[in-house]
PDB file of N, CA and C in Angstrom:
ATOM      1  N   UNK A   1      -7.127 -53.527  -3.960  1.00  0.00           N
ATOM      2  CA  UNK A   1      -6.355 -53.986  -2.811  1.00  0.00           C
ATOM      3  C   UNK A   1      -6.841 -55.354  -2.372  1.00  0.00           C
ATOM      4  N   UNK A   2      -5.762 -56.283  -2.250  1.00  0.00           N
ATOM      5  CA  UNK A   2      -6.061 -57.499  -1.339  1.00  0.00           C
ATOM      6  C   UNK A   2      -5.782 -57.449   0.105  1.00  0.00           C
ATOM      7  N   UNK A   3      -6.815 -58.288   0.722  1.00  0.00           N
ATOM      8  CA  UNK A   3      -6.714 -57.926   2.595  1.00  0.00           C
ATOM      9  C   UNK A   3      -6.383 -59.693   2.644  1.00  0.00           C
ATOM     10  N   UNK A   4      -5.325 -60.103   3.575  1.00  0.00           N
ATOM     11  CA  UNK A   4      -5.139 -61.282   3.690  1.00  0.00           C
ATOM     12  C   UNK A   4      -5.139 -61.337   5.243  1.00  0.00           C
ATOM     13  N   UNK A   5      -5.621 -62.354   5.639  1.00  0.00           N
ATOM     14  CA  UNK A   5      -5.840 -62.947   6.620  1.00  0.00           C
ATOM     15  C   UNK A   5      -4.607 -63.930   7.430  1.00  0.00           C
ATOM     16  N   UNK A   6      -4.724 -63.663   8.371  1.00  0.00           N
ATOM     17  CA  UNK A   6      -3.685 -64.839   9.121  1.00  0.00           C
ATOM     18  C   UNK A   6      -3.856 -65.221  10.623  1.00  0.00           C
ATOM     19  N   UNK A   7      -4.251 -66.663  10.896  1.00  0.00           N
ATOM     20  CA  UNK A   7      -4.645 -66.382  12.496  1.00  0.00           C
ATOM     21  C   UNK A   7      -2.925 -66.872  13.149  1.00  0.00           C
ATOM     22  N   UNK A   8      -2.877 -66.463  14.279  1.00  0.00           N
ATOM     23  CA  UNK A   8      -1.761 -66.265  14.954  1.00  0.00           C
ATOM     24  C   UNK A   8      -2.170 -66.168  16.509  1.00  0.00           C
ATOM     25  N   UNK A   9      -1.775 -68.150  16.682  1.00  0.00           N
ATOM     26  CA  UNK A   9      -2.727 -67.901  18.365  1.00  0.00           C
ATOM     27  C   UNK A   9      -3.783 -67.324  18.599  1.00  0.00           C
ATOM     28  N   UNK A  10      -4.532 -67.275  17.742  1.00  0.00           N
ATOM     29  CA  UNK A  10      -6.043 -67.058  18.188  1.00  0.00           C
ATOM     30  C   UNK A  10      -5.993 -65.931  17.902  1.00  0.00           C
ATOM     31  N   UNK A  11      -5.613 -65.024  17.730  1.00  0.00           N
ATOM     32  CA  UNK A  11      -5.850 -63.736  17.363  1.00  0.00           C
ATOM     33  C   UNK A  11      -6.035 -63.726  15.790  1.00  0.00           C
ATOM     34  N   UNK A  12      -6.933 -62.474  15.013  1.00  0.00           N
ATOM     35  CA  UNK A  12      -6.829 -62.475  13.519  1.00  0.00           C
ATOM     36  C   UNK A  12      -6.223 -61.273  13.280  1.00  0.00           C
ATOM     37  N   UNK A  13      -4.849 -61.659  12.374  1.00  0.00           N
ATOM     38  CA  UNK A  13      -4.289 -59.935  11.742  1.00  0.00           C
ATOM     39  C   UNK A  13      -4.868 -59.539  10.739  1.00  0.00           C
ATOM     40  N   UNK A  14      -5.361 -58.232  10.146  1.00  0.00           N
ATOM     41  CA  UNK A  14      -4.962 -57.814   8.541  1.00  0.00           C
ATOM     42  C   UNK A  14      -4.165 -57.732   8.797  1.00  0.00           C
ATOM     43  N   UNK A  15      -3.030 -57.510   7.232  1.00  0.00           N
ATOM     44  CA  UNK A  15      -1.918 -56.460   6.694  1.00  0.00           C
ATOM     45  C   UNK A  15      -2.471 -56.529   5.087  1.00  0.00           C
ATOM     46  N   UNK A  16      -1.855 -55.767   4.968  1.00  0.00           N
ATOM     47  CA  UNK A  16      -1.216 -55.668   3.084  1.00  0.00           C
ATOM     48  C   UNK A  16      -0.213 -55.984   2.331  1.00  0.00           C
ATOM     49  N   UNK A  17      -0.147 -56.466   1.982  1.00  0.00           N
ATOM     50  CA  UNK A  17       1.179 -56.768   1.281  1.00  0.00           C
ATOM     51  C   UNK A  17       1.592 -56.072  -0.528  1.00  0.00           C
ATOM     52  N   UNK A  18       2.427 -55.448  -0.290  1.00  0.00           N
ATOM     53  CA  UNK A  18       2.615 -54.756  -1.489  1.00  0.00           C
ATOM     54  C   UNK A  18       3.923 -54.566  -1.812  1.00  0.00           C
ATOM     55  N   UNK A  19       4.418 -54.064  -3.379  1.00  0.00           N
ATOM     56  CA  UNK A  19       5.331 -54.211  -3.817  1.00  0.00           C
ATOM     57  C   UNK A  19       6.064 -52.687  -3.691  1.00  0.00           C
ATOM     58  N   UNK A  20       6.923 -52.108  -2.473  1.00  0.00           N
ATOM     59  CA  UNK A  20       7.559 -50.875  -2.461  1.00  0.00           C
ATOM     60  C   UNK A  20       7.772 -49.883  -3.670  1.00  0.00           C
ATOM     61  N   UNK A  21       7.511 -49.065  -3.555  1.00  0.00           N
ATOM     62  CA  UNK A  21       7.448 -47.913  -4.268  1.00  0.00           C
ATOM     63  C   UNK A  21       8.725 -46.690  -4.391  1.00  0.00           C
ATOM     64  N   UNK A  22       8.903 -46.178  -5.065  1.00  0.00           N
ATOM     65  CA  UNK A  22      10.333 -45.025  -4.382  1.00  0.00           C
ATOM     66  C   UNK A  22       9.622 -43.601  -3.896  1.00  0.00           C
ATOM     67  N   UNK A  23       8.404 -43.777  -3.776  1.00  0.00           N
ATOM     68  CA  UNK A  23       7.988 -42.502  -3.167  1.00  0.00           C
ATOM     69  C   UNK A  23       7.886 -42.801  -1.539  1.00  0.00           C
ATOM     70  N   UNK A  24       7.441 -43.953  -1.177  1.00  0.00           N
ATOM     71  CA  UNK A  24       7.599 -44.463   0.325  1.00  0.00           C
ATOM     72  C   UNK A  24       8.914 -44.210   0.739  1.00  0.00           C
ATOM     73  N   UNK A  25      10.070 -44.782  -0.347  1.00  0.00           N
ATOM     74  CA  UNK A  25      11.132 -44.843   0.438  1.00  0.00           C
ATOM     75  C   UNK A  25      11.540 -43.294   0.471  1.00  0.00           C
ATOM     76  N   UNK A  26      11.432 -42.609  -0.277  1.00  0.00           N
ATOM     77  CA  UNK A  26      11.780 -41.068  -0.276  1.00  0.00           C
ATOM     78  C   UNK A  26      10.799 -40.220   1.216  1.00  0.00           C
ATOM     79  N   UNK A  27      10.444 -41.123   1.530  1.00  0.00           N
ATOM     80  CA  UNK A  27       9.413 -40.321   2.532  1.00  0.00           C
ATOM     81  C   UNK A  27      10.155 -40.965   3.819  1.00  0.00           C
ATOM     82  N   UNK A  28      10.841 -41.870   3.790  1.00  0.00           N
ATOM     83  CA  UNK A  28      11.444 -42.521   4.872  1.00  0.00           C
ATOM     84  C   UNK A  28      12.542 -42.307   5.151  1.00  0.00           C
ATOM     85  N   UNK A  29      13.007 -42.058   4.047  1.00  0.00           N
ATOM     86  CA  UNK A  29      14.754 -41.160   3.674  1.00  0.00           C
ATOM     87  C   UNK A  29      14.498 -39.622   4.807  1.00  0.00           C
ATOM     88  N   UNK A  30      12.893 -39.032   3.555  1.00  0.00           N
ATOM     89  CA  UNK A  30      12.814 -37.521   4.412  1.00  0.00           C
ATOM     90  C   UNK A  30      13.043 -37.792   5.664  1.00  0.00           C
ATOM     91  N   UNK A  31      12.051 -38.434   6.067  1.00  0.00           N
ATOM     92  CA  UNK A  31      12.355 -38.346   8.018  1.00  0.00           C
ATOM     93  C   UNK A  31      13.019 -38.538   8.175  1.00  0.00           C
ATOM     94  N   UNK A  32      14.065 -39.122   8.141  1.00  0.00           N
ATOM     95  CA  UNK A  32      15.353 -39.346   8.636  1.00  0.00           C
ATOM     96  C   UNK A  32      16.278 -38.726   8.626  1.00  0.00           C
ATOM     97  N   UNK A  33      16.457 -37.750   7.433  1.00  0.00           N
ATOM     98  CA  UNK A  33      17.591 -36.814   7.519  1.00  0.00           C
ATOM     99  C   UNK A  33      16.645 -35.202   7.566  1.00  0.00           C
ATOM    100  N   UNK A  34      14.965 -35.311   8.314  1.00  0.00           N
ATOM    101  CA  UNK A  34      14.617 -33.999   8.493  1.00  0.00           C
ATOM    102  C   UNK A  34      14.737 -32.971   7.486  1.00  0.00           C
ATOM    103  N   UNK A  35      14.260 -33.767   6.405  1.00  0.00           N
ATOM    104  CA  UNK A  35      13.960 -32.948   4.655  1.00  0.00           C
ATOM    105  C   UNK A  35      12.736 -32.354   4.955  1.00  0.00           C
ATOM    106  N   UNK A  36      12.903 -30.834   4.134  1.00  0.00           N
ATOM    107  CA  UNK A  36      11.912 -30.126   4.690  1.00  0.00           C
ATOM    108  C   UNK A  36      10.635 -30.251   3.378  1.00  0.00           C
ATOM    109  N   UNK A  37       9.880 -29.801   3.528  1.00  0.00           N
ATOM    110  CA  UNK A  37       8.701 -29.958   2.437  1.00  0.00           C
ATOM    111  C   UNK A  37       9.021 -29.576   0.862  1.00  0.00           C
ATOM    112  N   UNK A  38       9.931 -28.691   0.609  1.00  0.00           N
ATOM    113  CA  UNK A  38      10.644 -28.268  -0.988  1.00  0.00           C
ATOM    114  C   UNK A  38      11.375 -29.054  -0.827  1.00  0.00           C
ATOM    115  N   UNK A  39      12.384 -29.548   0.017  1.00  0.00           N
ATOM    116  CA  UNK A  39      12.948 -30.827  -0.393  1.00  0.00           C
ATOM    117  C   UNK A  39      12.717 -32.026  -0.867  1.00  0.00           C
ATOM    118  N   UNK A  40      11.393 -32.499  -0.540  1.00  0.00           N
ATOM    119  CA  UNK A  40      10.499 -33.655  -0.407  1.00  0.00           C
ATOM    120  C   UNK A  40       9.881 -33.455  -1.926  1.00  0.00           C
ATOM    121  N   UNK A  41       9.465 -32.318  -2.427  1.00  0.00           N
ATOM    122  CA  UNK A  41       8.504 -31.908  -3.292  1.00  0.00           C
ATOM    123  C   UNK A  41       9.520 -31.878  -4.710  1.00  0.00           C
ATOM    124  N   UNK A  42      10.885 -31.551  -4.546  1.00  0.00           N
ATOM    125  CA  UNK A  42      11.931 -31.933  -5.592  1.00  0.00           C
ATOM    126  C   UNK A  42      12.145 -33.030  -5.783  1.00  0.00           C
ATOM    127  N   UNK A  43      12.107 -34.256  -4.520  1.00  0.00           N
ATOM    128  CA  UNK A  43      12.741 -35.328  -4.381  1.00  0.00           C
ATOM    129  C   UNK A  43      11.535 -35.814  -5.784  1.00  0.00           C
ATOM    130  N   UNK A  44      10.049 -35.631  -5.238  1.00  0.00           N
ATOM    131  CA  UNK A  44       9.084 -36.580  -6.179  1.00  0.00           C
ATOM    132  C   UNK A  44       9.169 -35.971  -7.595  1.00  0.00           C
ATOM    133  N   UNK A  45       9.530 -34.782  -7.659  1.00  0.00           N
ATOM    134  CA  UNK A  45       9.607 -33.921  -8.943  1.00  0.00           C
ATOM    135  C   UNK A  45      10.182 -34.955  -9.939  1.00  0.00           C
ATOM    136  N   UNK A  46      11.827 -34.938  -9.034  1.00  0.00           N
ATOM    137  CA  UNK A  46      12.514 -36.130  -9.775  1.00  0.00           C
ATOM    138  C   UNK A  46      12.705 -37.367 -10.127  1.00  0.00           C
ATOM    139  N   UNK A  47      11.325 -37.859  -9.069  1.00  0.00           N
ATOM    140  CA  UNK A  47      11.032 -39.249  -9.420  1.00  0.00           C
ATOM    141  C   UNK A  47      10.194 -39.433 -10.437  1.00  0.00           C
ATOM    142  N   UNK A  48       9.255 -38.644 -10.638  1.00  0.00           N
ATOM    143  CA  UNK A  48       8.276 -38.535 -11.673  1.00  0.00           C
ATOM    144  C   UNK A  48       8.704 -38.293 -12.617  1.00  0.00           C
ATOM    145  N   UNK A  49      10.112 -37.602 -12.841  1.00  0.00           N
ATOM    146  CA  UNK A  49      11.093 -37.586 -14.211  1.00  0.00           C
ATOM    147  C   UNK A  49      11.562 -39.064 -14.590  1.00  0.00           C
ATOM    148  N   UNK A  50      12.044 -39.802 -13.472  1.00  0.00           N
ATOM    149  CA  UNK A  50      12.384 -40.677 -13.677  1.00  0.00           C
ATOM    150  C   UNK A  50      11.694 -41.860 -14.662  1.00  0.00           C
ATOM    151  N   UNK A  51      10.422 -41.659 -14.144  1.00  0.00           N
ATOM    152  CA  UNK A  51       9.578 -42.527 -14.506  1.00  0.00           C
ATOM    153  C   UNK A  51       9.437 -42.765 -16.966  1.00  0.00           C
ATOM    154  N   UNK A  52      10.111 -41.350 -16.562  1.00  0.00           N
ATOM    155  CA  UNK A  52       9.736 -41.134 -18.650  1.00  0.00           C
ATOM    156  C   UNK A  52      11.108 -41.729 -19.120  1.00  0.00           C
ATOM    157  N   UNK A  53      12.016 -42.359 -18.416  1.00  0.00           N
ATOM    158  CA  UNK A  53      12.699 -42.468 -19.176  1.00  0.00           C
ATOM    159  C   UNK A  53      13.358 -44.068 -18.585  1.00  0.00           C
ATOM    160  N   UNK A  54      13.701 -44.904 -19.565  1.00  0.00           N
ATOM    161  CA  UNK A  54      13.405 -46.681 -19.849  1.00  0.00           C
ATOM    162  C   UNK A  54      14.948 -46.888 -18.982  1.00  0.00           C
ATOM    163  N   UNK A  55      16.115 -46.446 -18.922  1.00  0.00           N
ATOM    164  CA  UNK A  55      17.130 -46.448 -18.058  1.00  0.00           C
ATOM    165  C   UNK A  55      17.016 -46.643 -16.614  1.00  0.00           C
ATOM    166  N   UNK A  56      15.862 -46.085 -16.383  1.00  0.00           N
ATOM    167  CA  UNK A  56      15.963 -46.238 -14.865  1.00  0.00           C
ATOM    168  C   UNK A  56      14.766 -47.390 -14.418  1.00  0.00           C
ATOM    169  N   UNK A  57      14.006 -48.335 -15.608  1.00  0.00           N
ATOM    170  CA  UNK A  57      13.319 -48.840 -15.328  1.00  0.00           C
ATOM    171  C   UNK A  57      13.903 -49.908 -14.183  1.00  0.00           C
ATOM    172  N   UNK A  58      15.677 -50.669 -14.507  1.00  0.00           N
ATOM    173  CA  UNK A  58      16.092 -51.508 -13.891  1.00  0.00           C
ATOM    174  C   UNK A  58      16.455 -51.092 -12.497  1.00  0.00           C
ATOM    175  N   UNK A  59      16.601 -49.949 -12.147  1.00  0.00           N
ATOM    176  CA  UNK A  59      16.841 -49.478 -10.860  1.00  0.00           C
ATOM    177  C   UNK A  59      16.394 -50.147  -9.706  1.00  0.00           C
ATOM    178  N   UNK A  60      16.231 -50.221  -8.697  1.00  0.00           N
ATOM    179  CA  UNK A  60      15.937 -50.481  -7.459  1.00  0.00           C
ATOM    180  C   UNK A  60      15.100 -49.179  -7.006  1.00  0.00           C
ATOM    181  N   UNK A  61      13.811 -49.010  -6.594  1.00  0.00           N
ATOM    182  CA  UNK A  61      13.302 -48.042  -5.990  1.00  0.00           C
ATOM    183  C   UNK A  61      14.229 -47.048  -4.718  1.00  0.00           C
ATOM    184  N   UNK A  62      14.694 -47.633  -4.380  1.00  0.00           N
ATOM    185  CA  UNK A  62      15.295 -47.437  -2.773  1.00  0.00           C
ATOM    186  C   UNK A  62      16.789 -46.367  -2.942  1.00  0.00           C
ATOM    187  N   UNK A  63      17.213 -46.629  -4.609  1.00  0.00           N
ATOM    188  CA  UNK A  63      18.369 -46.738  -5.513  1.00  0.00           C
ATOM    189  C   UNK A  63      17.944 -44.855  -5.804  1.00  0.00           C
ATOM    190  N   UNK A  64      16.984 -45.392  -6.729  1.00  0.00           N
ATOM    191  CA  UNK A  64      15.819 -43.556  -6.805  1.00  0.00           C
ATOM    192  C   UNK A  64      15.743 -42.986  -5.954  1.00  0.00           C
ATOM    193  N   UNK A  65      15.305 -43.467  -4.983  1.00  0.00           N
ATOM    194  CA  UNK A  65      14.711 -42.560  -4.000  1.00  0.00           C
ATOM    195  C   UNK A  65      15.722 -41.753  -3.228  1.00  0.00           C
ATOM    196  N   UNK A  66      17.024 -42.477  -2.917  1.00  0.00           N
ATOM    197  CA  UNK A  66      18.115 -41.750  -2.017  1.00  0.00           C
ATOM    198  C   UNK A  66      18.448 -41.075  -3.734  1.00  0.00           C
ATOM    199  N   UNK A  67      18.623 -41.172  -4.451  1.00  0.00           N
ATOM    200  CA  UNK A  67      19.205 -40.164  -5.542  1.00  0.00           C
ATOM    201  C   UNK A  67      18.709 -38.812  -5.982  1.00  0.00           C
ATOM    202  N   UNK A  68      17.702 -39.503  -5.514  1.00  0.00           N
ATOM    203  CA  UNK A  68      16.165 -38.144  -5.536  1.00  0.00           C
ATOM    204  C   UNK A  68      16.763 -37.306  -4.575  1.00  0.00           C
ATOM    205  N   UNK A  69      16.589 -37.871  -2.933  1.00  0.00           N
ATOM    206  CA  UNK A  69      17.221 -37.145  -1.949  1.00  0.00           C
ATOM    207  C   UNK A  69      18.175 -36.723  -2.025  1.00  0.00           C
ATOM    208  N   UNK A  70      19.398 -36.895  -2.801  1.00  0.00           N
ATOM    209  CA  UNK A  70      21.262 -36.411  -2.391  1.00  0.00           C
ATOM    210  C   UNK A  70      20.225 -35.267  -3.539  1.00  0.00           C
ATOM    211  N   UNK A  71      19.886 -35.056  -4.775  1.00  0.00           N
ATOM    212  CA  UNK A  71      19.813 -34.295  -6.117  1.00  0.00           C
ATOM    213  C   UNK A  71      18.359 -33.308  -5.376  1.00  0.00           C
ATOM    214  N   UNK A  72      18.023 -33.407  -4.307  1.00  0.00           N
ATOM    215  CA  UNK A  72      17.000 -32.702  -3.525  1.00  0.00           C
ATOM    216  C   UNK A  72      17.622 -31.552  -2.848  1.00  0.00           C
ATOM    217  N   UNK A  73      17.891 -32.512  -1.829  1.00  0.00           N
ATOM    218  CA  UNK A  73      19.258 -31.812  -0.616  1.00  0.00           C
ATOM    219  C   UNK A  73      20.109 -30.592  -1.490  1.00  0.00           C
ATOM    220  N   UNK A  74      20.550 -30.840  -2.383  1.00  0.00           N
ATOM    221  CA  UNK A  74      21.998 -30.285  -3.423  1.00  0.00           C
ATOM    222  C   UNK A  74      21.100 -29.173  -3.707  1.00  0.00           C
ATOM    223  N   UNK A  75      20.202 -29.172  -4.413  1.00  0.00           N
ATOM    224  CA  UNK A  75      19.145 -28.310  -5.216  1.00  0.00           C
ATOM    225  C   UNK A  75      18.503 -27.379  -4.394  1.00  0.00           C
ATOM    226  N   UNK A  76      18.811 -27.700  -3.078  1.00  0.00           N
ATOM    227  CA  UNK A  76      17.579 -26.488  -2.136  1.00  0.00           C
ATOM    228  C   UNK A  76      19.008 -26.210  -1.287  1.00  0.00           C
ATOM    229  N   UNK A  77      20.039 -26.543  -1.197  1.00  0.00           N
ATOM    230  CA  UNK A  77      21.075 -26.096  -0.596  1.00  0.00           C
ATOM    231  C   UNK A  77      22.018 -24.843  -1.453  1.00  0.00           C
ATOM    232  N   UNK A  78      22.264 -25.489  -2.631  1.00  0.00           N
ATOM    233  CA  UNK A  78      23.265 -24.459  -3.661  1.00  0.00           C
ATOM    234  C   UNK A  78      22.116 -23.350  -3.376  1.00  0.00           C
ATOM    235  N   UNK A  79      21.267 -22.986  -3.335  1.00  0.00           N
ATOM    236  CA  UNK A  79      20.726 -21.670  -3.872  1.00  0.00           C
ATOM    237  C   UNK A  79      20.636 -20.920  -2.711  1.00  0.00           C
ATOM    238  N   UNK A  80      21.113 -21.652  -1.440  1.00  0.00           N
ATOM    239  CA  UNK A  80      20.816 -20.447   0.282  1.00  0.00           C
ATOM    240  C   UNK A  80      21.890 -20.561   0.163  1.00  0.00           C
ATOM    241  N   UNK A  81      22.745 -21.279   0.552  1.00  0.00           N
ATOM    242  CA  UNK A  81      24.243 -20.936   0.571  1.00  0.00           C
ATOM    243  C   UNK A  81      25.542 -22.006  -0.478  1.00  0.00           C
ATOM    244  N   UNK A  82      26.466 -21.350  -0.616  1.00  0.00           N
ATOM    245  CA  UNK A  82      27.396 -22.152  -1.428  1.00  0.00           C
ATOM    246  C   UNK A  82      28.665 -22.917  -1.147  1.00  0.00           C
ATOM    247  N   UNK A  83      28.307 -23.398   0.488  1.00  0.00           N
ATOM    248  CA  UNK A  83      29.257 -24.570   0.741  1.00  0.00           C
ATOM    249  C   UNK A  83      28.411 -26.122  -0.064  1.00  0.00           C
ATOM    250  N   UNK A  84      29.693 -26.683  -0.206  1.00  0.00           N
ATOM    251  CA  UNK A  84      29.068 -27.985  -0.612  1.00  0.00           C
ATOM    252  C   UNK A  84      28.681 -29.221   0.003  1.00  0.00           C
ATOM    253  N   UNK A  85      27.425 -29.625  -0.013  1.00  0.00           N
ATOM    254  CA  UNK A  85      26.913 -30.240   0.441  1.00  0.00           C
ATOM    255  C   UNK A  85      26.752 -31.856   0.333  1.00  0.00           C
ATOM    256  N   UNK A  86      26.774 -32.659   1.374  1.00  0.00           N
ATOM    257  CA  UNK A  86      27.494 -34.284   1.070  1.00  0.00           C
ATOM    258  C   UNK A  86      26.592 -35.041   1.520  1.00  0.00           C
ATOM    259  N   UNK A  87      26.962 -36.330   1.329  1.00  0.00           N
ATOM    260  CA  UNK A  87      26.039 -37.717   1.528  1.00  0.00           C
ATOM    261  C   UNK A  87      26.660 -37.818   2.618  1.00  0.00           C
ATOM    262  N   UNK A  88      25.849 -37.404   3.967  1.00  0.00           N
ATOM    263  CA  UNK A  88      26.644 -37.599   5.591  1.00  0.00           C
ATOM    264  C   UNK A  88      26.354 -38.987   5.481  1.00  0.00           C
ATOM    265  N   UNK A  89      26.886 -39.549   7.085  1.00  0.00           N
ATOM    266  CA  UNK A  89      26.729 -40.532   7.787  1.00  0.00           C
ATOM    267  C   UNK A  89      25.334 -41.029   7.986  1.00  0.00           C
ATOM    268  N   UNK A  90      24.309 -40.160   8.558  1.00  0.00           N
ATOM    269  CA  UNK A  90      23.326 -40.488   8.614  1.00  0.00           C
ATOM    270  C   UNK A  90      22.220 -41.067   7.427  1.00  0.00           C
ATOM    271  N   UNK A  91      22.608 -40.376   6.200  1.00  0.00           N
ATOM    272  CA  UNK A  91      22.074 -40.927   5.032  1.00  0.00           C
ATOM    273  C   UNK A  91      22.211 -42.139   4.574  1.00  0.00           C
ATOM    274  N   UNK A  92      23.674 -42.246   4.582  1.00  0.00           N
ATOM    275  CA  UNK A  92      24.390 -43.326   4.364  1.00  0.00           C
ATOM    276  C   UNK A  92      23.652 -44.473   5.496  1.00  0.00           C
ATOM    277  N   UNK A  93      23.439 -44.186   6.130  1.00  0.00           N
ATOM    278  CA  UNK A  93      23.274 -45.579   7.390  1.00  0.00           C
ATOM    279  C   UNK A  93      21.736 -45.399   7.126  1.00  0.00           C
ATOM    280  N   UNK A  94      20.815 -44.795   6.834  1.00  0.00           N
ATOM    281  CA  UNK A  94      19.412 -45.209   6.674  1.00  0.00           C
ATOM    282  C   UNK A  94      19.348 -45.773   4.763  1.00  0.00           C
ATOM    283  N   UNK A  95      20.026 -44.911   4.160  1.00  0.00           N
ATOM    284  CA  UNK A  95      19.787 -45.330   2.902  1.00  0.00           C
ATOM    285  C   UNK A  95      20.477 -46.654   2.306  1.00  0.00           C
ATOM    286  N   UNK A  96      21.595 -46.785   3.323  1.00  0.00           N
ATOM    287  CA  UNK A  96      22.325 -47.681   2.680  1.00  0.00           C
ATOM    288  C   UNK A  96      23.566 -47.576   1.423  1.00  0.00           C
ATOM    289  N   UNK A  97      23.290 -46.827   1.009  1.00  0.00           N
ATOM    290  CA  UNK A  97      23.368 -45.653  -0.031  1.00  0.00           C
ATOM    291  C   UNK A  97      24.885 -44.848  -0.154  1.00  0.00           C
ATOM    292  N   UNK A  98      26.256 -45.037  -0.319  1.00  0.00           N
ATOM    293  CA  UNK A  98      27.089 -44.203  -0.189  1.00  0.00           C
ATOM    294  C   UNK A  98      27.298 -43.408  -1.292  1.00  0.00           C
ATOM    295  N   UNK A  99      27.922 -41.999  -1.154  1.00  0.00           N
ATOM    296  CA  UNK A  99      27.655 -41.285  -2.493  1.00  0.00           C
ATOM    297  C   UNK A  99      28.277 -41.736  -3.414  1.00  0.00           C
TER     298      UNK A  99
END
């Protein structure tokens, strides 16, 4: 890890600066649409699939991560009950993401 420095009016910040990940954004997705822990735990299942295969290298993390989530959501929903389940509003407006 690099720690960079910056003074700002006299004060000194850290931060970090780093290159986003799709497990952050899948964790930011969760909170937002209140994904429960098997949801969350499919979402990375399927990111870690992602990772073996050279197609999704060009992706956008952010791209994964809501795909993870809709293929999460779907996967822990079909098996309690069998209405079908959609890319609401709220997803859409944090993910950016329409289905």
């Amino acid at each position: 890890k690099q720690w960079y420095q910056r003074r700002v009016r006299g004060a000194e910040l850290e931060y970090e600066v780093y290159m986003p990940h799709s497990y952050s954004f899948l964790r930011r997705y969760g909170k937002c649409v209140n994904a429960d822990m098997r949801q969350l735990t499919i979402g990375r299942y399927a990111l870690e699939l992602s990772l073996q295969e050279y197609q999704y290298v060009t992706k956008r993390p952010s791209q994964l991560a809501a795909a993870a989530l809709l293929f999460s959501i779907r996967k822990s929903r079909s098996e309690e009950d069998e209405e079908e389940v959609t890319w609401d509003a709220t997803c859409q407006h944090y993910t950016g993401y329409s289905e």
